[in-house]
Structure formats: structure tokens, C-alpha cells
Protein backbone atom coordinates (compact mmCIF):
# COMPACT_ATOMS: atom_id res chain seq x y z
CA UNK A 1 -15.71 -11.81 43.37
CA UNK A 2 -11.81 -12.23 42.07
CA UNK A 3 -9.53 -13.75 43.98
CA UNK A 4 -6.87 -10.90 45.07
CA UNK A 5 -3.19 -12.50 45.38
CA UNK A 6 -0.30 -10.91 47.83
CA UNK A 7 1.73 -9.21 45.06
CA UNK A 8 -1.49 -7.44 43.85
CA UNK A 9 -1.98 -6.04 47.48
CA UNK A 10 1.63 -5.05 48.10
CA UNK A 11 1.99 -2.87 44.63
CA UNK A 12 -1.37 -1.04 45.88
CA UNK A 13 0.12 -0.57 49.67
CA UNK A 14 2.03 2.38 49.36
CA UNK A 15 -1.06 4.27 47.06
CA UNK A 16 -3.50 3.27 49.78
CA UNK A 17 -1.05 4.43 52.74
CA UNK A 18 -0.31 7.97 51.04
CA UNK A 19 -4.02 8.25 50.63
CA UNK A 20 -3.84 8.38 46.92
CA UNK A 21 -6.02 5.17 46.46
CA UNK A 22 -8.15 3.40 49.16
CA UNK A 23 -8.79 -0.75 49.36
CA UNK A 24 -11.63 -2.09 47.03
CA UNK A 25 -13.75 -4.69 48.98
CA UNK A 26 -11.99 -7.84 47.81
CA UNK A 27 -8.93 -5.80 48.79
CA UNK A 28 -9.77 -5.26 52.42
CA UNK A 29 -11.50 -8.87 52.71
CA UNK A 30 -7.71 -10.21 51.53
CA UNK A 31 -6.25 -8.11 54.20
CA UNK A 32 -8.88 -9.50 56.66
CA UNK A 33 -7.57 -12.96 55.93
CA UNK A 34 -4.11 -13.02 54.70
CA UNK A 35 -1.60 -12.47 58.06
CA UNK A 36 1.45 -11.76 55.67
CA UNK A 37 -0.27 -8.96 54.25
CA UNK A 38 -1.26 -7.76 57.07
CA UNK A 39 2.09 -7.94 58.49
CA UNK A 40 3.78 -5.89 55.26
CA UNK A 41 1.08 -3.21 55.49
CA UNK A 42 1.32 -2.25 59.03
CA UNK A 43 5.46 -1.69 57.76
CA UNK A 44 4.08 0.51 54.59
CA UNK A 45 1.42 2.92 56.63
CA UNK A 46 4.42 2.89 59.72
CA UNK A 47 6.68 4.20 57.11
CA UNK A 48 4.43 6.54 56.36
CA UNK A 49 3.09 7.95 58.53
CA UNK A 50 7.36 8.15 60.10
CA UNK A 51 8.33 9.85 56.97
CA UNK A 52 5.08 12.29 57.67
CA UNK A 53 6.07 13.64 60.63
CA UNK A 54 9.58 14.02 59.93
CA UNK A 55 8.93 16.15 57.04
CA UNK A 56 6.36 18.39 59.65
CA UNK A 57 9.09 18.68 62.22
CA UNK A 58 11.88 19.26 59.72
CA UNK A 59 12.67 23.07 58.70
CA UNK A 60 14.11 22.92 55.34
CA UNK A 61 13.63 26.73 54.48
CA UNK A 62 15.63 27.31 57.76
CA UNK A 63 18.27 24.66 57.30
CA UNK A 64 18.77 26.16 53.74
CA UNK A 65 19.91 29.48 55.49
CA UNK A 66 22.03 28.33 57.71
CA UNK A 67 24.14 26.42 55.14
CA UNK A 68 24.16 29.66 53.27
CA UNK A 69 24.98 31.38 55.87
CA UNK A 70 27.64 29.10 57.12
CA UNK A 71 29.49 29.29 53.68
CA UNK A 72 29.11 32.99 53.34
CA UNK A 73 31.41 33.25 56.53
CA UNK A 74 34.25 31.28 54.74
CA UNK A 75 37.05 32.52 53.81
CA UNK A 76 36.82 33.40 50.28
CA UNK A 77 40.45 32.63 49.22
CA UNK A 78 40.66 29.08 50.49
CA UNK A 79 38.53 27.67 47.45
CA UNK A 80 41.08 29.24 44.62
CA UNK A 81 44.36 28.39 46.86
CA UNK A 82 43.42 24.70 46.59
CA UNK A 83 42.41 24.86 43.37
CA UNK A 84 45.65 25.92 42.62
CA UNK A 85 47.30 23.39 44.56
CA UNK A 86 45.35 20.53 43.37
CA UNK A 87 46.12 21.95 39.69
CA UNK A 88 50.11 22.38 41.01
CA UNK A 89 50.13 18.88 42.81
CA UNK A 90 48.45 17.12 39.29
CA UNK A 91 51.10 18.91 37.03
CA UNK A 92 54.19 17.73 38.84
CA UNK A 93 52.61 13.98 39.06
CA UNK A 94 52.26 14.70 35.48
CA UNK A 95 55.72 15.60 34.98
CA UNK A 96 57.08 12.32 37.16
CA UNK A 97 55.38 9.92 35.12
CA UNK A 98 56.44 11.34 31.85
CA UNK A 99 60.45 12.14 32.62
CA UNK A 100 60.68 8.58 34.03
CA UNK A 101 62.91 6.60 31.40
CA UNK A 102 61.33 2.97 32.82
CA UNK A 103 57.79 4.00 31.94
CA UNK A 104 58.38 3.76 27.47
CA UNK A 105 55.87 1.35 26.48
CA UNK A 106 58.01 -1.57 24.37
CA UNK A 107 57.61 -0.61 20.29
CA UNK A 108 55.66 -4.13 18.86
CA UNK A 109 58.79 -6.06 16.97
CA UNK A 110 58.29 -7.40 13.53
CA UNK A 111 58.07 -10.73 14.74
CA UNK A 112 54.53 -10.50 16.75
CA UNK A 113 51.94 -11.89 14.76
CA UNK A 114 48.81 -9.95 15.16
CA UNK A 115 45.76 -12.72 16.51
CA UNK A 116 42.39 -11.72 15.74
CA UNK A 117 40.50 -14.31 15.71
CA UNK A 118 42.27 -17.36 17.39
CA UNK A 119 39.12 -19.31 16.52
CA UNK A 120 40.56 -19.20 13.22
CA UNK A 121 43.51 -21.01 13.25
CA UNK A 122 42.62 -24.30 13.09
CA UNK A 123 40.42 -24.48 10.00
CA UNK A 124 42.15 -25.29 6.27
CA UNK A 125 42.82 -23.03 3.69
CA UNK A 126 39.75 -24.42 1.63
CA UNK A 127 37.62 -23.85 5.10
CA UNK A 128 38.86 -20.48 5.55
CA UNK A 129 38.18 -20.06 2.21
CA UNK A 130 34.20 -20.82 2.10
CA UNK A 131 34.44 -18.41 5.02
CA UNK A 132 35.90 -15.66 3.03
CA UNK A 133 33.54 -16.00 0.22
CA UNK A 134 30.52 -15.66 2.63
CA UNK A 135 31.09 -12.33 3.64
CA UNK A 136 30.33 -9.35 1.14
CA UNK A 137 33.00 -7.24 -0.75
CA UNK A 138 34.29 -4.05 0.93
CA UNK A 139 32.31 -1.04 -0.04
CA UNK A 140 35.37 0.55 -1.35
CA UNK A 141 35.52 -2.16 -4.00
CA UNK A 142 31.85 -1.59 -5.06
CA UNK A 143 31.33 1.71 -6.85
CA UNK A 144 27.88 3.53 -5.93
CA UNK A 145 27.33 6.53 -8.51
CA UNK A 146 25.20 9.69 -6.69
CA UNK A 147 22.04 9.59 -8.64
CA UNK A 148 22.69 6.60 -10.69
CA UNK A 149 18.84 4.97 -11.13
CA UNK A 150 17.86 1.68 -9.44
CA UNK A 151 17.87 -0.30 -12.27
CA UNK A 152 20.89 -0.21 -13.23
CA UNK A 153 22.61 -1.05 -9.89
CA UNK A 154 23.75 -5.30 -9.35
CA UNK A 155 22.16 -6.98 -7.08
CA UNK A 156 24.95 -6.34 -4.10
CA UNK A 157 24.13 -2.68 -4.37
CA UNK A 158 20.54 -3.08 -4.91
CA UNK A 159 21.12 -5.20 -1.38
CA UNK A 160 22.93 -2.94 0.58
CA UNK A 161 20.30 0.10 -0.45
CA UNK A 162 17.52 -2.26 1.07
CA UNK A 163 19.92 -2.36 4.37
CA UNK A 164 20.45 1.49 4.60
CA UNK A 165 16.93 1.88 3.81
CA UNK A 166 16.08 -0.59 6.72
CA UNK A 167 18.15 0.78 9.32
């Protein structure tokens, strides 16, 4: 017989309480034994069975025609008045934040240095220069010929085919 652990038995609970499944032997000798189980599945068939009657003693089909009803018997101009004044109320915030003279973002000054990579700035030029030689030359520097044959591409192009070809 194999041993049946608590997680097992809690993802089968909710197939067993809708009916869908029912306990194997090992199952129900688990539940026999183990009080925390037993505990979580008298919560899963409550739940059940709660949600069950619920949906027996709910009238959707009736609900639904009442809430049809019920906006049927609205006025039909209220939607499109606020619409307009929504649309009115967002132009005119529009308009204040725009005419404002406070609100011009500062133009960057020729003094600013632009900081990429901070990381950066404390290696030597002959560092920074092993790292500049490690990465590959900009495709517009390498020329790629429609239909030119394999053989005679260099090896960078033959490299960067392999990559487009790999995804």
C-alpha cells in the first residue's frame, strides 16, 4: 500500500467534494487517521455544499432582468451629458497645465555630461580599452550583400548569420 501524504489529499479535496473524483482506499484510510486532514476536508465539502445551495436559491435569469430593466428606466441623456462634461472638465485641465509659464521643463545645458554607465568611470584608458575591443563592430560598419554566397562572407558575418539563424 503507498503511503498517502497531506498535500496529496488536499489537491484531491475539492475533486472528491464536487463529486468529480471519489477517495481511493489508502485515501480514505489517511483520512481515517490523519486529524488535520480531516479538519481541512470538513472546510472543502462545507464550502461546497454552501456554494451549492446558494447557486439553487439564487435567480440569476431574474436578477438579469431586473438590472435591465432598471437601466432601461434611466434617463437616456444623462450618459452623453457627462460624457461631455468629463470630455469639457479634461480639456480645460488640459489647457491649465499647458498655458502655465512655471511648468517648461529646463533645456539640458552644454555642460551636463551624459552618465551611462557610472560603473565605467573608474577603469583606465587601456582597461576601457580591452573592453571596447570585446564587443563586435556596429552592423552599419559591416557590409552584408543580399544574395552574396556563404563562402565568401568573414567570419563576423558568417557569426552573426549563425545568431539570426538561432534566434
Amino acid at each position: 500500500m503507498t503511503a498517502i501524504d497531506c498535500d496529496t489529499m488536499r489537491d484531491r479535496m475539492p475533486e472528491v467534494a464536487r463529486g468529480s473524483a471519489t477517495w481511493a482506499a489508502a485515501e480514505a484510510a489517511h483520512l481515517a487517521d490523519c486529524a488535520e486532514c480531516r479538519a481541512e476536508w470538513a472546510v472543502v465539502s462545507s464550502a461546497v455544499t454552501l456554494g451549492a445551495r446558494v447557486e439553487a436559491e439564487f435567480d440569476a435569469a431574474g436578477t438579469a432582468r431586473k438590472v435591465v430593466a432598471r437601466l432601461r428606466h434611466r434617463a437616456p441623456a444623462q450618459w452623453p451629458a457627462r460624457r461631455y462634461l468629463v470630455g469639457l472638465a479634461a480639456a480645460a485641465a488640459l489647457v491649465l497645465v499647458v498655458s502655465r509659464p512655471g511648468l517648461q521643463l529646463p533645456a539640458p545645458t552644454s555642460t551636463e555630461e551624459a552618465r551611462f554607465l557610472p560603473e565605467l568611470d573608474s577603469l583606465t584608458v587601456d582597461e576601457l580599452t580591452v573592453i571596447a575591443e570585446g564587443f563586435e563592430a556596429p552592423l552599419t560598419e559591416t557590409t552584408i550583400i543580399e544574395g552574396q554566397p556563404l563562402f565568401e562572407l568573414d567570419s563576423t558575418q558568417l557569426e552573426r548569420v549563425l545568431r539570426s539563424l538561432e534566434g
